[in-house]
Protein backbone atom coordinates (compact mmCIF):
# COMPACT_ATOMS: atom_id res chain seq x y z
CA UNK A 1 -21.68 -7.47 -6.03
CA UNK A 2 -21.76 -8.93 -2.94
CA UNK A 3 -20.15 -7.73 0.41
CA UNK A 4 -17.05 -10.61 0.26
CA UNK A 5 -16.22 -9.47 -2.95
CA UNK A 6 -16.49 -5.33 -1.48
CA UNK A 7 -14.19 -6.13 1.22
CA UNK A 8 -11.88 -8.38 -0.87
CA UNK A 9 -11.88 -5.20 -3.40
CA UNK A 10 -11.01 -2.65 -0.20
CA UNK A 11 -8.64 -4.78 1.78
CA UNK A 12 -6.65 -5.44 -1.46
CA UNK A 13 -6.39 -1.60 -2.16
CA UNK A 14 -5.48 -0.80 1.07
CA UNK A 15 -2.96 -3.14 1.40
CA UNK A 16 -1.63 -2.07 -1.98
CA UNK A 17 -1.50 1.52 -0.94
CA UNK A 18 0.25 0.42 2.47
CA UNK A 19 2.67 -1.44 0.25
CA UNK A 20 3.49 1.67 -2.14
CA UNK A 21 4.00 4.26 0.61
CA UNK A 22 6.02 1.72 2.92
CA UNK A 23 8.23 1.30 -0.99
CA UNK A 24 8.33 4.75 -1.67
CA UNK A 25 9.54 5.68 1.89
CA UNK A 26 12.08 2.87 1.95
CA UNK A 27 13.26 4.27 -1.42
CA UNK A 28 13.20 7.89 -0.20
CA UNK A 29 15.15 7.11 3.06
CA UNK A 30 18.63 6.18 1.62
CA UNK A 31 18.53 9.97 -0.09
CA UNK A 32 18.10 11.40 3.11
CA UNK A 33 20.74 9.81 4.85
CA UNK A 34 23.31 10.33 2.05
C-alpha cells in the first residue's frame, strides 16, 4: 500500500464521518425546535 492510497483511504473516511454527523445533526435539529 502506498502512502496516496493511505491518505486517499483516511481523507475519504473522514469526510464520510463529517458527512454523517453534519446529516444526523441536520436531522436531529428539526426535533428540537418542534
Amino acid at each position: 500500500m502506498t502512502w496516496t492510497n493511505r491518505i486517499t483511504i483516511a481523507a475519504t473516511l473522514i469526510a464520510g464521518a463529517i458527512a454523517l454527523v453534519t446529516y444526523a445533526q441536520a436531522l436531529s435539529l428539526p426535533a428540537h425546535f418542534a
